[in-house]
Protein backbone atom coordinates (compact mmCIF):
# COMPACT_ATOMS: atom_id res chain seq x y z
CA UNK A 1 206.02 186.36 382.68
CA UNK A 2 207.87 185.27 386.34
CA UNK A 3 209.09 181.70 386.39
CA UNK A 4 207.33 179.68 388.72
CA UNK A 5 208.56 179.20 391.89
CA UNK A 6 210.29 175.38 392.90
CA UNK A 7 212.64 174.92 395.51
CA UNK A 8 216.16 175.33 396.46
CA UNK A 9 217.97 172.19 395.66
CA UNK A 10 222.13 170.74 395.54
CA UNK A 11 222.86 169.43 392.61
CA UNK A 12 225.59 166.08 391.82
CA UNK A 13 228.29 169.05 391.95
CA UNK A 14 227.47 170.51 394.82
CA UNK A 15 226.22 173.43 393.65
CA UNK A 16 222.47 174.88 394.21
CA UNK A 17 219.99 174.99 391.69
CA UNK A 18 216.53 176.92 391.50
CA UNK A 19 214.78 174.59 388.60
CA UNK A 20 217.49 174.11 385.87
CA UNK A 21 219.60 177.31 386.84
CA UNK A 22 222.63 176.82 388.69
CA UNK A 23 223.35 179.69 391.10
CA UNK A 24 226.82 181.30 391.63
CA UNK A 25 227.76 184.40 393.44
CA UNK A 26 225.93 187.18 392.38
CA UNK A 27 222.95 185.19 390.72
CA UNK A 28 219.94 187.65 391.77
CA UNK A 29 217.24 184.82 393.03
CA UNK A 30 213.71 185.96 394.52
CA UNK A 31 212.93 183.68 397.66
CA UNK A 32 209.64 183.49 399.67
CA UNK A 33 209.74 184.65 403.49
CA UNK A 34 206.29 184.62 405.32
CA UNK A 35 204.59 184.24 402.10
CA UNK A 36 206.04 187.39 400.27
CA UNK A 37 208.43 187.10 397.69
CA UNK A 38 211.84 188.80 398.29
CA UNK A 39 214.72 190.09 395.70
CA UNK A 40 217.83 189.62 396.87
CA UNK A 41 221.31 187.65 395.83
CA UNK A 42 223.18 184.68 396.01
CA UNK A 43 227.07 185.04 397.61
CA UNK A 44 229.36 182.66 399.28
CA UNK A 45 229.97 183.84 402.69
CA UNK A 46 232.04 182.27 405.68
CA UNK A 47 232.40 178.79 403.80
CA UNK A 48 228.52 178.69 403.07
CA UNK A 49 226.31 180.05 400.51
CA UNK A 50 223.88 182.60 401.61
CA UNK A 51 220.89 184.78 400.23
CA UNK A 52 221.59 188.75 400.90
CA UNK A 53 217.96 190.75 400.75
CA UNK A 54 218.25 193.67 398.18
CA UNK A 55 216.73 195.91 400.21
CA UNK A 56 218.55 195.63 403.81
CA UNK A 57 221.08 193.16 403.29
CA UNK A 58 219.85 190.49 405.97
CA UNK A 59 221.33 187.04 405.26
CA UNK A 60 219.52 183.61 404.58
CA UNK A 61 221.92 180.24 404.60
CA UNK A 62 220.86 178.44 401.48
CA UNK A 63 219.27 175.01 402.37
CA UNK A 64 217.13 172.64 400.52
CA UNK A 65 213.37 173.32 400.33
CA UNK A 66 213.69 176.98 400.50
CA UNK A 67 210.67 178.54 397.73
CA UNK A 68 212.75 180.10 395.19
CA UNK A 69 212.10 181.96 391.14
CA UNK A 70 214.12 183.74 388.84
CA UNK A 71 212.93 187.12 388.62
CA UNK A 72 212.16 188.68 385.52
CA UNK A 73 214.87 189.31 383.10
CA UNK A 74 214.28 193.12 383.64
CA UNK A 75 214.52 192.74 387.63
CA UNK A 76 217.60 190.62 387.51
CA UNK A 77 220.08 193.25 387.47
CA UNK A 78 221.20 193.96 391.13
């Protein structure tokens, strides 16, 4: 079963947050472009966090309100 999908959010440390999961470099987050979801992972880039696409690599900065899951635990691996 996916995890539903919430939005991107800081939390009191700064940090971002999809639901209750804290993201770090490498955390493998599925985000919603154009109403598809996307695999791809979180990495801290040029003092900012960004969102690299699995399949081609093109960057997202990481704001608040972004649609964001977890992907299944089988799809997590990068």
């Amino acid at each position: 079963m996916r995890n539903s999908e919430t939005t991107l959010r800081k939390n009191d440390c700064g940090r971002w947050e999809v639901g209750i999961h804290e993201l770090t470099s490498g955390s493998v987050v599925e985000i919603k472009i154009d109403g598809h979801w996307i695999c791809g992972v979180i990495e801290h880039w040029h003092d900012n966090y960004y969102w690299f696409s699995r399949r081609d690599g093109v960057p997202v900065v990481l704001h608040s309100g972004i649609y964001a899951r977890l992907p299944n635990s089988t799809e997590r691996r990068f």
